[in-house]
N, C-alpha and C. Protein backbone atom coordinates (compact mmCIF):
# COMPACT_ATOMS: atom_id res chain seq x y z
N UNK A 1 60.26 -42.59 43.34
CA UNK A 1 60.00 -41.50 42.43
C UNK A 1 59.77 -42.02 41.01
N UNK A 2 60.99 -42.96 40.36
CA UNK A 2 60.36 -43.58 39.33
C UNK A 2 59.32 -44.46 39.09
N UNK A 3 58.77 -44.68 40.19
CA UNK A 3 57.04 -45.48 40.10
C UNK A 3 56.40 -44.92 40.08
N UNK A 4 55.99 -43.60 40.74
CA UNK A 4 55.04 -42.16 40.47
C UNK A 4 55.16 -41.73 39.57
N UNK A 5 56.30 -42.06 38.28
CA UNK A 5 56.42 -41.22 37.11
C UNK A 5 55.63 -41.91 36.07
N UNK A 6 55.89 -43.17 36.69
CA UNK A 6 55.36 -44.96 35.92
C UNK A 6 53.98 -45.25 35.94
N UNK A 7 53.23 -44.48 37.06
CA UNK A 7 52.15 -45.08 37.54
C UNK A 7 51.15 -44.04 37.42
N UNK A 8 51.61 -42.53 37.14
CA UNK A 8 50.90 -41.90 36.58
C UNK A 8 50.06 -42.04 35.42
N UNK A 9 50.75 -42.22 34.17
CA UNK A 9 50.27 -42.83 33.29
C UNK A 9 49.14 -43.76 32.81
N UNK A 10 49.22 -44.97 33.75
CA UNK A 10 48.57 -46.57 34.11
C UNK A 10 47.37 -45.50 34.74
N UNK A 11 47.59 -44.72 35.70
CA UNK A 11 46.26 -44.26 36.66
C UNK A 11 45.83 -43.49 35.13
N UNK A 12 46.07 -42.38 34.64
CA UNK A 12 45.36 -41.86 33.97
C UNK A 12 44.34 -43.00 32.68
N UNK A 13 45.16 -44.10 31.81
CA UNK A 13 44.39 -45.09 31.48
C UNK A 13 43.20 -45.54 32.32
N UNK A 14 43.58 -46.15 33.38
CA UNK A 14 42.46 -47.00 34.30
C UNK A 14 41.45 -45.65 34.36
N UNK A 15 41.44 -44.49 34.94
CA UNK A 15 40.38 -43.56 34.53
C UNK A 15 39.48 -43.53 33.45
N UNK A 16 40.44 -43.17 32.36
CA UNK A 16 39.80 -43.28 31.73
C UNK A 16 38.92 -44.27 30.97
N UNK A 17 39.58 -45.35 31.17
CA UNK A 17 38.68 -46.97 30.66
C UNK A 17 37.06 -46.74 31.71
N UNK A 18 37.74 -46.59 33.22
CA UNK A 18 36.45 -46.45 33.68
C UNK A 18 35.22 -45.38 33.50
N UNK A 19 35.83 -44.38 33.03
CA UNK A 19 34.83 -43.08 32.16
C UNK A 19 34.11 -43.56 31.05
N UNK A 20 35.34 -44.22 30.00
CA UNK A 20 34.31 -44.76 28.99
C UNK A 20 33.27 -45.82 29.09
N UNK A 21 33.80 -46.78 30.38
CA UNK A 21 32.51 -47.67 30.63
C UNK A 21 31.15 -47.12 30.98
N UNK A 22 31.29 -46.00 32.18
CA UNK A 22 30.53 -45.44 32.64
C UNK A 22 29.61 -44.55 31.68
N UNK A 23 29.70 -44.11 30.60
CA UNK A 23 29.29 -43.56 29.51
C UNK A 23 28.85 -44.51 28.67
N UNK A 24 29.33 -45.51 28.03
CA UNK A 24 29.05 -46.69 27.43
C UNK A 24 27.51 -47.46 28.02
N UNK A 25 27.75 -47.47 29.78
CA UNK A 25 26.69 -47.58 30.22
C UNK A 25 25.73 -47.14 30.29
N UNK A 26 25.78 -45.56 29.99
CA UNK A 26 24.96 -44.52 30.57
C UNK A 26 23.95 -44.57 28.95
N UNK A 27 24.67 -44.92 27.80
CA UNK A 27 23.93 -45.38 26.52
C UNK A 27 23.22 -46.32 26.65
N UNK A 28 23.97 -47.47 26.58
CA UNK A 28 23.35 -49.00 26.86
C UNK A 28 22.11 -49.45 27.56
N UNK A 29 22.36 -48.45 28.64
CA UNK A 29 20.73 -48.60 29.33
C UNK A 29 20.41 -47.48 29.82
N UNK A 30 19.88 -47.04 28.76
CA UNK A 30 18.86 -45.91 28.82
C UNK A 30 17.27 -45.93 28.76
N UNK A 31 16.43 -46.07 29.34
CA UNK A 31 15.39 -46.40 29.68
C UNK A 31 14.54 -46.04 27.90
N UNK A 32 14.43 -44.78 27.96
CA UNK A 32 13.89 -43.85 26.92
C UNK A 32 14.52 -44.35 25.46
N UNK A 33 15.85 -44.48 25.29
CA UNK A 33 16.53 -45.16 24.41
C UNK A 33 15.95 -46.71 23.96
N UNK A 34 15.32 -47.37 24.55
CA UNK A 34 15.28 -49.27 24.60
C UNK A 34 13.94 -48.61 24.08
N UNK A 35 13.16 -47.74 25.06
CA UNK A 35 11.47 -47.67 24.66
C UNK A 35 11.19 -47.55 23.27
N UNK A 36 12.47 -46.34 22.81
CA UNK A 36 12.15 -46.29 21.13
C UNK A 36 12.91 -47.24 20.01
N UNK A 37 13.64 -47.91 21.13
CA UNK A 37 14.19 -49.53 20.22
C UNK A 37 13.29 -50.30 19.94
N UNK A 38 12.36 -50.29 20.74
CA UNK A 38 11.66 -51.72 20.75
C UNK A 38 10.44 -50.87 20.18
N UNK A 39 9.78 -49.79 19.82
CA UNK A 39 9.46 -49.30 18.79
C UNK A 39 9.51 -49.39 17.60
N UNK A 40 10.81 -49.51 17.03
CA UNK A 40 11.14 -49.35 16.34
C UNK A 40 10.99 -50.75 15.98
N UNK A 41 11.14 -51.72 16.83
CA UNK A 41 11.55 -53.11 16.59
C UNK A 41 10.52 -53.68 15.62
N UNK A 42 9.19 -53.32 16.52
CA UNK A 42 8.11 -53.63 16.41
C UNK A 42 7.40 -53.30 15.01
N UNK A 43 7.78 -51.81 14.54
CA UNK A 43 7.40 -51.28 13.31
C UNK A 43 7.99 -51.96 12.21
N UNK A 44 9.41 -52.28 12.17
CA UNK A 44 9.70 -53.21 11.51
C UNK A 44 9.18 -54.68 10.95
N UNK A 45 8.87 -55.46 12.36
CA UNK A 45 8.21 -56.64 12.60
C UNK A 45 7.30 -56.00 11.61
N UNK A 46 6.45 -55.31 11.75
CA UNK A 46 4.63 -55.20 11.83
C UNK A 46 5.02 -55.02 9.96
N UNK A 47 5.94 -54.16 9.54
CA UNK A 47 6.50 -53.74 8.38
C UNK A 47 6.68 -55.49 7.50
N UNK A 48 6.98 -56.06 8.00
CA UNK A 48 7.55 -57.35 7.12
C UNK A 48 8.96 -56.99 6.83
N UNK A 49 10.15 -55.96 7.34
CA UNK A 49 11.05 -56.25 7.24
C UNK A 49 11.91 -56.80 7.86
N UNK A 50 11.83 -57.32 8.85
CA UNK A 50 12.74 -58.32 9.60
C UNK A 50 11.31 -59.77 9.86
N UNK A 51 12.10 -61.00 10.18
CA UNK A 51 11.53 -61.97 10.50
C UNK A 51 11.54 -61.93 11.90
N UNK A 52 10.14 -62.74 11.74
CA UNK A 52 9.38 -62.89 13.47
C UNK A 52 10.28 -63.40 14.79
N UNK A 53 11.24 -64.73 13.93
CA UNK A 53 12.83 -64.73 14.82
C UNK A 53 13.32 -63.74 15.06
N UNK A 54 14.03 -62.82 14.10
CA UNK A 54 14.84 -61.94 14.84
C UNK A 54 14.03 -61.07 15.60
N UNK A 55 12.61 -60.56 15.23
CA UNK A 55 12.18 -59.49 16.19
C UNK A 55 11.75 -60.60 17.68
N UNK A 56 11.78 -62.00 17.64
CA UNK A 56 11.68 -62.56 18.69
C UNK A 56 13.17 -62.16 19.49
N UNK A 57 14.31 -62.77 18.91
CA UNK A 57 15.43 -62.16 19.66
C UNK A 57 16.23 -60.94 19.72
N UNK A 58 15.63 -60.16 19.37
CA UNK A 58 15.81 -58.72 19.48
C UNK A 58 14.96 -57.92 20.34
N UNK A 59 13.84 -58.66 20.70
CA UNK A 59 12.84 -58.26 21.74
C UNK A 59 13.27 -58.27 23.09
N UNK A 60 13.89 -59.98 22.84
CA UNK A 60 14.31 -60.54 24.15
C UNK A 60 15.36 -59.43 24.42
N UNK A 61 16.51 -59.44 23.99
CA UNK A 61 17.53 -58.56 24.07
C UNK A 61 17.45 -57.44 24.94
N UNK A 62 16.42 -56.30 24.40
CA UNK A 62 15.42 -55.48 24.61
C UNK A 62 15.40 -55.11 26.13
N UNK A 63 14.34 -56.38 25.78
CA UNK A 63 13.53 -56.43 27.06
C UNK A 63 14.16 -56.67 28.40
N UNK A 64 15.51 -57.23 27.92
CA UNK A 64 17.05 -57.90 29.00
C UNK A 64 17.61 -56.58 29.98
N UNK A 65 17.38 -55.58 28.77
CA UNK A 65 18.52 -54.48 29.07
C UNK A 65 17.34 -53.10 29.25
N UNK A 66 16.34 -53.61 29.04
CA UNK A 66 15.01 -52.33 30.10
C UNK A 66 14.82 -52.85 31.61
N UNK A 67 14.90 -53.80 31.70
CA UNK A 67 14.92 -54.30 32.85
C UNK A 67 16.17 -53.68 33.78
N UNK A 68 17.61 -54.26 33.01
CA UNK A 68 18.89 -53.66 34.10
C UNK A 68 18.39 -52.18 34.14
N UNK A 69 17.89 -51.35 33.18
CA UNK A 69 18.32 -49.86 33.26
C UNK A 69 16.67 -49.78 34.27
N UNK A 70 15.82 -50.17 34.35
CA UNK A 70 14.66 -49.73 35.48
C UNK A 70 15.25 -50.25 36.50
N UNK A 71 16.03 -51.07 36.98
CA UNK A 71 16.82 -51.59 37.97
C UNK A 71 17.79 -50.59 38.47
N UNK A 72 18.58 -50.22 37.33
CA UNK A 72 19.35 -48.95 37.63
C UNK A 72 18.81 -47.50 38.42
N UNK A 73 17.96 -47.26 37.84
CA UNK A 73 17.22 -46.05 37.80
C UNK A 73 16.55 -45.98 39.12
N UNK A 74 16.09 -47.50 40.08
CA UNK A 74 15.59 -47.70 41.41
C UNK A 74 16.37 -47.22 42.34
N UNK A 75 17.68 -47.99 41.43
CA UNK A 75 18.47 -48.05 42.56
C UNK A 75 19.23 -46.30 42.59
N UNK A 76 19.50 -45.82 41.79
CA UNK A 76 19.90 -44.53 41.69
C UNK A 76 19.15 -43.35 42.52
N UNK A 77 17.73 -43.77 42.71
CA UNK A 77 16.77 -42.99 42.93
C UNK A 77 17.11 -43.50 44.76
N UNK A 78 17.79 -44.01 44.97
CA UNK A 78 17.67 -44.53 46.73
C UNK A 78 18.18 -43.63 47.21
């Protein structure tokens, strides 16, 4: 009985950590979200306010995490 009182608690945490990942994720790779990142990226670049490095590794980045979320989105769609 005092481990069900103990372990209630711990379960409600572990929920919720896994809610916020799952949400965290549901940002992170958002298909529509990256499209107008790398929009944006680009306008910048094209702007002269960031250097051609960072919009090189900010592209990459980008381009890292459109990939998982069209990956996602395949696989969701099964």
């Amino acid at each position: 009985m005092i481990f069900k009182a103990l372990a209630f608690p711990l379960k409600s945490i572990i929920l919720l950590g896994e809610k916020i990942k799952e949400e965290a994720d549901r940002v992170l790779f958002d298909s529509k979200t990256i499209e107008q990142q790398l929009i944006r990226l680009q306008m910048m670049n094209e702007l002269g306010e960031i250097s051609h490095d960072i919009y090189e590794q900010q592209e990459e980045a980008l381009l890292l995490r459109y990939q998982i979320a069209k990956t996602k989105e395949r696989e969701a769609g099964k």
